[in-house]
N, C-alpha and C. Protein backbone atom coordinates (compact mmCIF):
# COMPACT_ATOMS: atom_id res chain seq x y z
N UNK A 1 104.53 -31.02 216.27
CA UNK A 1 103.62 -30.42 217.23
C UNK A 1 103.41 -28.97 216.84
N UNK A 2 102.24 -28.39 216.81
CA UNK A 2 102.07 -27.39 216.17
C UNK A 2 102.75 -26.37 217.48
N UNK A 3 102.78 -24.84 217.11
CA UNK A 3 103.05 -23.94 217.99
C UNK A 3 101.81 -23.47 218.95
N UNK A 4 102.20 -23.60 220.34
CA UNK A 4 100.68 -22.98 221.10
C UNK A 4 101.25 -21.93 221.81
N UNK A 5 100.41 -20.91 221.56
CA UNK A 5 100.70 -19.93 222.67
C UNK A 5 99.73 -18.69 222.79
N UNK A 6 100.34 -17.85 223.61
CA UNK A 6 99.50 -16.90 224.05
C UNK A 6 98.30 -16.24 223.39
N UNK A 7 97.33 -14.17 224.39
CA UNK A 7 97.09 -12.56 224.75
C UNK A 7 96.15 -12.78 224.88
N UNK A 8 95.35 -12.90 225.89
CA UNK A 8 94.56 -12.37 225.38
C UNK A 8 93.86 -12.19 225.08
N UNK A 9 94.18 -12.71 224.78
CA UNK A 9 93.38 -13.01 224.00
C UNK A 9 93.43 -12.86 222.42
N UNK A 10 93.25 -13.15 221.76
CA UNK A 10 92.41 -14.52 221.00
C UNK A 10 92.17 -14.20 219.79
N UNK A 11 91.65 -15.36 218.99
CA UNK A 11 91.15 -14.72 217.31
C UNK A 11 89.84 -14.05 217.60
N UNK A 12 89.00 -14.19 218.67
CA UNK A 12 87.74 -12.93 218.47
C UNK A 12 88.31 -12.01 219.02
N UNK A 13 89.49 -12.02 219.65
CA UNK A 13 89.61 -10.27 220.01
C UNK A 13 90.12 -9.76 218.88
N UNK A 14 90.57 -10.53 218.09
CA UNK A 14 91.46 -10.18 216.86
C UNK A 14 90.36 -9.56 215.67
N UNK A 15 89.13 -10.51 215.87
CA UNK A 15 88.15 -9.95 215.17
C UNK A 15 87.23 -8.78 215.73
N UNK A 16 87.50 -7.99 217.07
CA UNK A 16 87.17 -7.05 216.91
C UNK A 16 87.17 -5.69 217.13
N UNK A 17 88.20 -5.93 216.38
CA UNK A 17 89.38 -4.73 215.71
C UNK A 17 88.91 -4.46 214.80
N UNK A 18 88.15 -2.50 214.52
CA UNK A 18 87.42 -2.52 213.32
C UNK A 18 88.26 -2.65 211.79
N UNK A 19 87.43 -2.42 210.62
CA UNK A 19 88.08 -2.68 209.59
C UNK A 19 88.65 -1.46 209.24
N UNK A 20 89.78 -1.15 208.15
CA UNK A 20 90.04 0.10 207.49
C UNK A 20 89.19 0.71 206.65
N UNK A 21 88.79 2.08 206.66
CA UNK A 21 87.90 2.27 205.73
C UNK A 21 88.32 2.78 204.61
N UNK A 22 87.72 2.19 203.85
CA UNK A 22 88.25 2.05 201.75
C UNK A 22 88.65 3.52 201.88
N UNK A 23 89.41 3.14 201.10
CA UNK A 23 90.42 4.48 200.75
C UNK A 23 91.73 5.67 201.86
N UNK A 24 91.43 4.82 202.65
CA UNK A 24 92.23 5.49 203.62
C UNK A 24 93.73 5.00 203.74
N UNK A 25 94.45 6.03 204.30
CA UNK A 25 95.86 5.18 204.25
C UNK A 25 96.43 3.52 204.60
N UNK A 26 95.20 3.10 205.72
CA UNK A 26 95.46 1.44 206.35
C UNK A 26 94.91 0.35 205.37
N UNK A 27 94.43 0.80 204.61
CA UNK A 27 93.93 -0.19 203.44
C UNK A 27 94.51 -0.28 202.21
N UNK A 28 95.36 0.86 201.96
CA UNK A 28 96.17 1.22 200.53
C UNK A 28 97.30 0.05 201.50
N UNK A 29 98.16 0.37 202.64
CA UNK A 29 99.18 -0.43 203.04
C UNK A 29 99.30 -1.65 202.70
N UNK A 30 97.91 -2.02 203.44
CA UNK A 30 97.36 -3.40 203.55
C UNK A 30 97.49 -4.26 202.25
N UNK A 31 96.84 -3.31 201.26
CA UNK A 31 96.48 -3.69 199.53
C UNK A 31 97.83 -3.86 199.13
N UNK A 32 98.74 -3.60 199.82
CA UNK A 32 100.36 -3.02 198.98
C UNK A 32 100.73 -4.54 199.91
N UNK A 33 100.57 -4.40 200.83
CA UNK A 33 101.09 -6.24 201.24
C UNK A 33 100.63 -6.81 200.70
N UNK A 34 99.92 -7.09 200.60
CA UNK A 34 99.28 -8.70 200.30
C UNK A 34 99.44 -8.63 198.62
N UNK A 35 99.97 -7.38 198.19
CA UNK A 35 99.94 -7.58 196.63
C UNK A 35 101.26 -8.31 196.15
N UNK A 36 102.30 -7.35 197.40
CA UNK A 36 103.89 -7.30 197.53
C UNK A 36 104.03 -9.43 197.93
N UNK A 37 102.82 -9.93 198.73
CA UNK A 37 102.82 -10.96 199.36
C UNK A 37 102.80 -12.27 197.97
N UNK A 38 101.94 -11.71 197.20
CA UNK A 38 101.20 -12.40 196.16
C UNK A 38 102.15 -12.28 194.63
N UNK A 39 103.10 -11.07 194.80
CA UNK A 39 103.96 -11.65 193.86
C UNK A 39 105.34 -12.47 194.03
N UNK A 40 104.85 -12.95 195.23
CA UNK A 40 106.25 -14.25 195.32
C UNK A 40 107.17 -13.29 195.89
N UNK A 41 107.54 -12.44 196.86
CA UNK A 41 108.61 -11.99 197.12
C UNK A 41 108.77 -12.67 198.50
N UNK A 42 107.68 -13.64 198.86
CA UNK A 42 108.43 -14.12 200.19
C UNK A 42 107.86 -13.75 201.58
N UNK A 43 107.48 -12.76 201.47
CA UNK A 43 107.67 -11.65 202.56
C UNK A 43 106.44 -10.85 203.05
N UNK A 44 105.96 -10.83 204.15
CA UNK A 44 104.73 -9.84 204.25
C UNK A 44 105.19 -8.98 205.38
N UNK A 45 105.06 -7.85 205.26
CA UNK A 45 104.91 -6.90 206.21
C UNK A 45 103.81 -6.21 206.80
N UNK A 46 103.53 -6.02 207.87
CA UNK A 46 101.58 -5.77 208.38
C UNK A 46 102.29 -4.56 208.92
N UNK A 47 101.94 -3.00 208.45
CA UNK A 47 101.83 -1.76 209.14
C UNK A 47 100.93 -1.65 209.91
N UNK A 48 101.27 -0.99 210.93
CA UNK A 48 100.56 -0.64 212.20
C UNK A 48 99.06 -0.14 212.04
N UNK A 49 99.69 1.24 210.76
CA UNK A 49 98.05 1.37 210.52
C UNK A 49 97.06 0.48 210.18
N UNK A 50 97.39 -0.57 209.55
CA UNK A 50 96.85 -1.42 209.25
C UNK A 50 96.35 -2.68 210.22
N UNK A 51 96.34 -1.87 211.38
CA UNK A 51 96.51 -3.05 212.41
C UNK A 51 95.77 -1.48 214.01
N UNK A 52 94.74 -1.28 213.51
CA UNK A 52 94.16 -0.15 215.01
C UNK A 52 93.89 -1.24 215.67
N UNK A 53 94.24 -0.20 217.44
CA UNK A 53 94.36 -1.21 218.42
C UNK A 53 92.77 -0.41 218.85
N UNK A 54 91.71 -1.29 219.48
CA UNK A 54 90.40 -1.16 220.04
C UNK A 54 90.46 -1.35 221.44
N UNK A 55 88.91 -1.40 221.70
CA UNK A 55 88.83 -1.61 223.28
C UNK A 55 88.40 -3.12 223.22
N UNK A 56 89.06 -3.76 224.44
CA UNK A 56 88.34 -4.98 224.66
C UNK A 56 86.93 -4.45 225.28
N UNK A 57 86.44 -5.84 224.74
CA UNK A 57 85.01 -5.74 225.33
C UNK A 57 84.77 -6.31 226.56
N UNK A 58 83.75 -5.54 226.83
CA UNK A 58 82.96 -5.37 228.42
C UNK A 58 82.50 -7.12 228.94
N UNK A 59 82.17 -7.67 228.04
CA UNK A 59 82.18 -9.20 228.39
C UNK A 59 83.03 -10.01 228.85
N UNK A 60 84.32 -9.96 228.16
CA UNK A 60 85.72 -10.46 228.39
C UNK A 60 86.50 -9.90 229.40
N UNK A 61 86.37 -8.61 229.62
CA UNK A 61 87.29 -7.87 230.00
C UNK A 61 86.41 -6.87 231.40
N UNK A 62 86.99 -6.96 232.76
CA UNK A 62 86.76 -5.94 233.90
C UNK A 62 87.50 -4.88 233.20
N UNK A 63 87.48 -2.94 233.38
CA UNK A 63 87.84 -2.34 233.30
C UNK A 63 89.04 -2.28 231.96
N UNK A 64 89.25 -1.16 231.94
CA UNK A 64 89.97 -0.47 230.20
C UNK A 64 90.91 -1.08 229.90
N UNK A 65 90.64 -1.97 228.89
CA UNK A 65 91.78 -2.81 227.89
C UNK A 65 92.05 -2.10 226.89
N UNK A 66 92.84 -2.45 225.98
CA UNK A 66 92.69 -2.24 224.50
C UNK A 66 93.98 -3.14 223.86
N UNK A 67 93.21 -3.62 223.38
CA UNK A 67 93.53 -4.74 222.45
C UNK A 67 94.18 -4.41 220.29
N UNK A 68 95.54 -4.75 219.95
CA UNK A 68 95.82 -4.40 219.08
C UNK A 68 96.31 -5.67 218.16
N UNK A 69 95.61 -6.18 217.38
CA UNK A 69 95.91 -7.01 216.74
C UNK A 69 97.43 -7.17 216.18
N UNK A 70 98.55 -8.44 216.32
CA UNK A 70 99.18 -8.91 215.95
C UNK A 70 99.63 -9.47 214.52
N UNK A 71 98.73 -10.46 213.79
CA UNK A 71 98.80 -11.15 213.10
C UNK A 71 97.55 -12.62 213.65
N UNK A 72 96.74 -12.89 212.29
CA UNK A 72 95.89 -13.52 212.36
C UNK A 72 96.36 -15.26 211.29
N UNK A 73 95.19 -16.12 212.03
CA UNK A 73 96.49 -17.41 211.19
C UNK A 73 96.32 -17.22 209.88
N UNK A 74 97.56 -17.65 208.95
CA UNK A 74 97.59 -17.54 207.68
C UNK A 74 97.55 -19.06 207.09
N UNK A 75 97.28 -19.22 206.60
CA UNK A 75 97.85 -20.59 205.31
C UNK A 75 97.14 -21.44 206.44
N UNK A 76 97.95 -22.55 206.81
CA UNK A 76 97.72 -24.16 207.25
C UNK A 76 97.69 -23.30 208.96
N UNK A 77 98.32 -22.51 209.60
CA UNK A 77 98.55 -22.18 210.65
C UNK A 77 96.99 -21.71 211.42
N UNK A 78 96.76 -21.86 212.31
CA UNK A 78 96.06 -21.41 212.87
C UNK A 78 95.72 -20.67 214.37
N UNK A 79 97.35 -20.17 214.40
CA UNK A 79 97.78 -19.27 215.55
C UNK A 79 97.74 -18.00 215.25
N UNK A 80 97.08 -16.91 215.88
CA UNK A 80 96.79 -15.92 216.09
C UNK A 80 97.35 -14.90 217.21
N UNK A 81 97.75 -13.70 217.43
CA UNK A 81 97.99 -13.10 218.74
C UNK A 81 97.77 -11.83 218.46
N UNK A 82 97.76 -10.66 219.77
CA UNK A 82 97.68 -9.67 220.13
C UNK A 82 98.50 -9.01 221.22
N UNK A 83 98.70 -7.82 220.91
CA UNK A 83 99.11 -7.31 222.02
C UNK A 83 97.68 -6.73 222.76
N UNK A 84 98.24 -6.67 224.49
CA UNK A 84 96.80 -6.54 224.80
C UNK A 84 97.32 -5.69 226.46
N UNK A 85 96.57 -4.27 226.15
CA UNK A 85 96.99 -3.10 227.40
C UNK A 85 95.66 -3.34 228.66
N UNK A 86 96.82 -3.49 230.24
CA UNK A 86 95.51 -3.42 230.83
C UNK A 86 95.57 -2.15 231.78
N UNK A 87 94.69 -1.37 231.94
CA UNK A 87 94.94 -0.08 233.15
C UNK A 87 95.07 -0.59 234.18
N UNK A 88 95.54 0.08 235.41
CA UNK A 88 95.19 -0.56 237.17
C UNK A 88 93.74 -1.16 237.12
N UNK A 89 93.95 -1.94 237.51
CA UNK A 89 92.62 -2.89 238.09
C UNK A 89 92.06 -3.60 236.85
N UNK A 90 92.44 -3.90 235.67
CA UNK A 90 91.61 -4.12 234.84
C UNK A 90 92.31 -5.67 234.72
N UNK A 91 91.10 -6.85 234.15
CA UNK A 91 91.51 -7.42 233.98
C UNK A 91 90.78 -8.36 232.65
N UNK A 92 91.01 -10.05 232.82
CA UNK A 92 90.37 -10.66 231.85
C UNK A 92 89.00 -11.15 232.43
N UNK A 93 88.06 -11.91 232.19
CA UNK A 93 87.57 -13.07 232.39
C UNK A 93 87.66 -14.14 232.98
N UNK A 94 87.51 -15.17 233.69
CA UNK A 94 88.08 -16.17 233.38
C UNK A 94 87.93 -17.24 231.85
N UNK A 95 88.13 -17.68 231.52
CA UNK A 95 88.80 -18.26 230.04
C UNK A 95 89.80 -19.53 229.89
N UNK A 96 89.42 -20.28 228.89
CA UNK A 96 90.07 -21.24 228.98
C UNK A 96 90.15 -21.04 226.98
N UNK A 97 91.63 -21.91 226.94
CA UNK A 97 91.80 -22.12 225.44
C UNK A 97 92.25 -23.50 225.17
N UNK A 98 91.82 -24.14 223.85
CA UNK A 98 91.61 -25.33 223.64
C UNK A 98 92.82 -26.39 223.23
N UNK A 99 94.11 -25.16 223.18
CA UNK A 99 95.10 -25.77 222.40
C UNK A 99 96.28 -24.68 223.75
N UNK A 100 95.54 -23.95 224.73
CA UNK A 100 96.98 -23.35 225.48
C UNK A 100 96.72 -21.77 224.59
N UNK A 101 97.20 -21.06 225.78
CA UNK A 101 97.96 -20.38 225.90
C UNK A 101 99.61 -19.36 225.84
N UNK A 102 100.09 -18.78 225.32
CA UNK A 102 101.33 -18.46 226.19
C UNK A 102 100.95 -16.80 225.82
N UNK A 103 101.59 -16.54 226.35
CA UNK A 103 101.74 -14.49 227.56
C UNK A 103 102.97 -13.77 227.67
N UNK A 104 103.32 -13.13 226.93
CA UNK A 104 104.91 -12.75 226.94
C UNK A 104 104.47 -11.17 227.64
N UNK A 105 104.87 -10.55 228.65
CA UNK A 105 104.82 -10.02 229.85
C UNK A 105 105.74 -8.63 229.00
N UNK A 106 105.04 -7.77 228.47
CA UNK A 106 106.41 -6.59 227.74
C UNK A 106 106.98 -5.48 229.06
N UNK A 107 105.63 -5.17 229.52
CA UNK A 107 105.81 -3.89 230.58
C UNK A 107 104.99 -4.10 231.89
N UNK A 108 105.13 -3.54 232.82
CA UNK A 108 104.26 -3.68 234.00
C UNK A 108 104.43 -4.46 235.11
N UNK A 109 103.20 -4.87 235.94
CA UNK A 109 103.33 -5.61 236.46
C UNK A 109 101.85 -6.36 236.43
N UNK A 110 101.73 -7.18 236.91
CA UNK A 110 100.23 -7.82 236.60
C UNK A 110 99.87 -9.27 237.65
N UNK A 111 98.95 -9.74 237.57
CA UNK A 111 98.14 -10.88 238.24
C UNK A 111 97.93 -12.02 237.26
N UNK A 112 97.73 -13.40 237.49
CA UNK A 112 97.38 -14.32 236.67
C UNK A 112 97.51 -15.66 237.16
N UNK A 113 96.26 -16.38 237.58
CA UNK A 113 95.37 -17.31 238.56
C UNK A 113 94.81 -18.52 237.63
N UNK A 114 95.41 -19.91 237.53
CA UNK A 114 94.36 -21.34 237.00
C UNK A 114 93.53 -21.05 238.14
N UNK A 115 92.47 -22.00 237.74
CA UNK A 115 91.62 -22.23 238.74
C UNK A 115 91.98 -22.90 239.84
N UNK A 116 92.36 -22.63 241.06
CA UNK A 116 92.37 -24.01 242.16
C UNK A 116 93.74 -23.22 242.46
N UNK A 117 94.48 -22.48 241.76
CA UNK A 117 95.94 -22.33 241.95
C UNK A 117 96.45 -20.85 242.97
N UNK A 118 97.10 -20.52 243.12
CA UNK A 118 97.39 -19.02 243.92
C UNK A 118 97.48 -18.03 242.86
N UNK A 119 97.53 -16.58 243.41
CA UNK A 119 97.49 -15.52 242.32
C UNK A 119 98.78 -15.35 242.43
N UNK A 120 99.31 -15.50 241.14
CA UNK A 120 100.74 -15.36 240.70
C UNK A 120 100.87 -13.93 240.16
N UNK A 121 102.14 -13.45 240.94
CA UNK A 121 102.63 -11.92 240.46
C UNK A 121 103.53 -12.09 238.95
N UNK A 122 102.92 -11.10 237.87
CA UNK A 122 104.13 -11.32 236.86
C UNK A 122 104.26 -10.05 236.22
N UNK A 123 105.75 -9.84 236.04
CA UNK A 123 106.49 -8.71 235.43
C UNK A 123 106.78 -8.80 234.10
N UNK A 124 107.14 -7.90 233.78
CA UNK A 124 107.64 -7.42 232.41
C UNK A 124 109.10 -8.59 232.29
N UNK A 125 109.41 -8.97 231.21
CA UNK A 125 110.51 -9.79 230.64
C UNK A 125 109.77 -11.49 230.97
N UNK A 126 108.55 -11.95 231.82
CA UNK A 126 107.93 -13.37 232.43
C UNK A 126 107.33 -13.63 231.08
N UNK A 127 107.61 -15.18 231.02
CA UNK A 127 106.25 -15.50 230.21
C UNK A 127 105.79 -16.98 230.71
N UNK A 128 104.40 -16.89 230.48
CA UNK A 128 103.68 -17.21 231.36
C UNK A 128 102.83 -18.52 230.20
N UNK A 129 103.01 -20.19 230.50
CA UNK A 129 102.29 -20.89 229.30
C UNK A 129 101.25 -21.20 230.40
N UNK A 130 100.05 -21.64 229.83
CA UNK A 130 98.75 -21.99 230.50
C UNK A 130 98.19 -23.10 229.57
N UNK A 131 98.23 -24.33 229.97
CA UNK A 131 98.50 -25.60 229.48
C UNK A 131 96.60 -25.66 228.72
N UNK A 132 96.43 -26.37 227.67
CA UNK A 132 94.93 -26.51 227.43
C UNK A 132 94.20 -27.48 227.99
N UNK A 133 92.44 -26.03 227.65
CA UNK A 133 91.31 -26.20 228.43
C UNK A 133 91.72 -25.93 230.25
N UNK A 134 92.99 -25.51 230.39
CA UNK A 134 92.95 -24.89 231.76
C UNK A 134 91.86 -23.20 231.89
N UNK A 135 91.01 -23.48 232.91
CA UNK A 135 90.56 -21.85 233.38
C UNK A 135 91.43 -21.32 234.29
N UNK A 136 91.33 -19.89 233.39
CA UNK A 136 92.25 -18.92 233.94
C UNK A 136 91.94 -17.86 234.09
N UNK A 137 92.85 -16.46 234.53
CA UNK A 137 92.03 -15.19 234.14
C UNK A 137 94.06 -14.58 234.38
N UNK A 138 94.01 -13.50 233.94
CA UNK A 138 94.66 -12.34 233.85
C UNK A 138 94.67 -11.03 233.62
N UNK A 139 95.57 -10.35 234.34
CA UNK A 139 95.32 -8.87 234.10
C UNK A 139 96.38 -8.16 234.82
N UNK A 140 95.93 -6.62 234.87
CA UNK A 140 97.30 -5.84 235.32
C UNK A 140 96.50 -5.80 237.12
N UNK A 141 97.75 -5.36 238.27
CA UNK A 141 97.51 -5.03 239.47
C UNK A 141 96.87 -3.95 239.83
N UNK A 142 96.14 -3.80 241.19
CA UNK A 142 95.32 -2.50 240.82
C UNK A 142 96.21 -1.26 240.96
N UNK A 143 97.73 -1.06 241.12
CA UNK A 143 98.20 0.08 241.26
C UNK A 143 98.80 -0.05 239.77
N UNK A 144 98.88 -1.23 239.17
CA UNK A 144 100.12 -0.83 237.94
C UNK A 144 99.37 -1.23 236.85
N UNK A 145 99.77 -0.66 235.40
CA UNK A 145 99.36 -1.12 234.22
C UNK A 145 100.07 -2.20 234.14
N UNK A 146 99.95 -2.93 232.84
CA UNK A 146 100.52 -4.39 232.54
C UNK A 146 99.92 -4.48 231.12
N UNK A 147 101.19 -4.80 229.92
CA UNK A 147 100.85 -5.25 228.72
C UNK A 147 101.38 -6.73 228.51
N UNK A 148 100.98 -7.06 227.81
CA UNK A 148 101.48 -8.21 227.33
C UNK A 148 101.20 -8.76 226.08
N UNK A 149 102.05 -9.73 225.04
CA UNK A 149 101.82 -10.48 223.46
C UNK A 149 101.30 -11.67 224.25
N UNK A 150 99.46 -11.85 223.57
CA UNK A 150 99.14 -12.74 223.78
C UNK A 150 99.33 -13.93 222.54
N UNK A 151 99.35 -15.24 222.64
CA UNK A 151 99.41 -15.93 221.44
C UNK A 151 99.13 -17.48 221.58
N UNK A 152 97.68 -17.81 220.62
CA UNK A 152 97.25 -19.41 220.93
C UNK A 152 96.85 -19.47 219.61
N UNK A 153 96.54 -20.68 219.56
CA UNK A 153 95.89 -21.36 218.61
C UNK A 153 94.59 -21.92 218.67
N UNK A 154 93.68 -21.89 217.18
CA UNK A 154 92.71 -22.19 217.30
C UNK A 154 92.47 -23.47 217.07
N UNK A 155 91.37 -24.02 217.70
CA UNK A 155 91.02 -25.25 217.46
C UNK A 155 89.25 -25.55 217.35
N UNK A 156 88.90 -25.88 215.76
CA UNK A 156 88.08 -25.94 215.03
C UNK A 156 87.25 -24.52 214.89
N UNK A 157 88.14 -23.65 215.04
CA UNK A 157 88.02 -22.11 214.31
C UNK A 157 87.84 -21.15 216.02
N UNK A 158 88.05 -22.27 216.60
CA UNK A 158 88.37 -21.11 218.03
C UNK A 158 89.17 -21.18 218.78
N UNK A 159 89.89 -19.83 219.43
CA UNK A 159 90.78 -19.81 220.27
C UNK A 159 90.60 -19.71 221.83
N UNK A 160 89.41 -19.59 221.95
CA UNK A 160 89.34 -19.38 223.39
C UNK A 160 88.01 -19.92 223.74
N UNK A 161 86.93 -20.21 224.96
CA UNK A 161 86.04 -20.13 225.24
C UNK A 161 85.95 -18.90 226.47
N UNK A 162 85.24 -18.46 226.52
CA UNK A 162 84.82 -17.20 227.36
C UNK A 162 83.89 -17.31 228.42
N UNK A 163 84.02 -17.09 229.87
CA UNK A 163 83.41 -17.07 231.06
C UNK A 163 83.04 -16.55 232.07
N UNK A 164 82.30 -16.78 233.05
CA UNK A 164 82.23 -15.25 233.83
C UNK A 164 83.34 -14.54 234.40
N UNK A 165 83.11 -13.17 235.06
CA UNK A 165 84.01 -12.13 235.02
C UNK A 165 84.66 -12.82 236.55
N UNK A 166 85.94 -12.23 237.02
CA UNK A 166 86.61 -12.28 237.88
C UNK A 166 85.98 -11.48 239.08
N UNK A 167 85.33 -11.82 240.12
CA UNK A 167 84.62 -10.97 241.04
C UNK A 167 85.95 -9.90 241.71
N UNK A 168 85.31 -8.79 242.12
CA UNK A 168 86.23 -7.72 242.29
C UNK A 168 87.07 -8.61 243.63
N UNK A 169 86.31 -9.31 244.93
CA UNK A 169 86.12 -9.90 246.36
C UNK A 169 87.63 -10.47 245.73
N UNK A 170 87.42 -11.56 244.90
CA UNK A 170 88.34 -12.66 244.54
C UNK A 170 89.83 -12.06 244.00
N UNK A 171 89.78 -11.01 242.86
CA UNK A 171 90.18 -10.29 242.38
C UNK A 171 91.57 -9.48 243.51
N UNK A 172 90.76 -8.93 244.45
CA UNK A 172 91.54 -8.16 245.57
C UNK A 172 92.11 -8.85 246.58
N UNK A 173 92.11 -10.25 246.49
CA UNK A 173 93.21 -10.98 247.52
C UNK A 173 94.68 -11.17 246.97
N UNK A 174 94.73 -10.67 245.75
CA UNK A 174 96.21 -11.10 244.93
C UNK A 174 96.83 -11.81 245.38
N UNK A 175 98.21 -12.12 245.26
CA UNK A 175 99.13 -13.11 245.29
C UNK A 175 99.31 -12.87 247.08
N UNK A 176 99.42 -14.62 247.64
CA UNK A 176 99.46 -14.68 249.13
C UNK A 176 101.01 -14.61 249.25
């Protein structure tokens, strides 16, 4: 059974994370992995620089995210993740993924609702699986930030489908 899990969002949030620009320190790194990768030592290491964290976008995302790429699938794998920051009040979409979800909860505190289900409170150390093609949404509470490692898998080159936004009305009843 392959691995499913979490952030986030997703391989398009993953894709849009800009690129390094030639010649700069995140691309020499980068060039030095995958070279270090390619002579058989086994081993890849992804530097940070090599990895800028962006803003989620305004489609996906109510209020200030920013989204920092993880690791994208390699070889036969096709699991992807991110870490993914939300301010007070900010949240996801609702969203569904084709292969699941999982949400590893680093700091904060936060919100996170299936459809049909109650708004569940979750903290830092929770992790949270969201079974596939379930709609969902997540995000931080409106007094607290909330990060979390998102991580899923794609299925036939996607990780997520994307949907309308979480109304603020719906949003502000949080957990009963």
């Amino acid at each position: 059974m392959k691995l499913l899990t979490v952030i986030a969002c997703t391989l398009p949030l993953l894709a849009c994370t800009p690129e390094p620009q030639r010649g700069s320190p995140a691309l020499s790194e980068a060039t030095d992995v995958r070279s270090a990768a390619a002579d058989g030592a086994g081993m890849e290491v992804s530097r940070s620089a090599a990895r800028p964290p962006a803003r989620g976008p305004d489609a996906w995302f109510t209020g200030p995210v920013t989204i920092t790429p993880l690791f994208n699938p390699k070889g036969q794998s096709q699991v992807g993740a991110a870490l993914v920051r939300f301010e007070p009040g900010a949240r996801t979409a609702w969203h569904k993924h084709p292969l699941g979800q999982r949400l590893v909860v680093l700091e904060g505190s936060g919100w996170t609702q299936v459809e049909g289900g109650p708004i569940e409170a979750i903290h830092a150390g929770d992790v949270i699986w969201c079974a596939p093609d379930v709609r969902h949404w997540h995000g931080a509470t409106p007094t607290s930030s909330m990060a979390h490692i998102a991580v899923q898998e794609a299925d036939n080159g996607s990780p997520v489908e994307w949907m309308e936004h979480v109304h603020d009305d719906h949003y502000a009843n949080g957990p009963q």
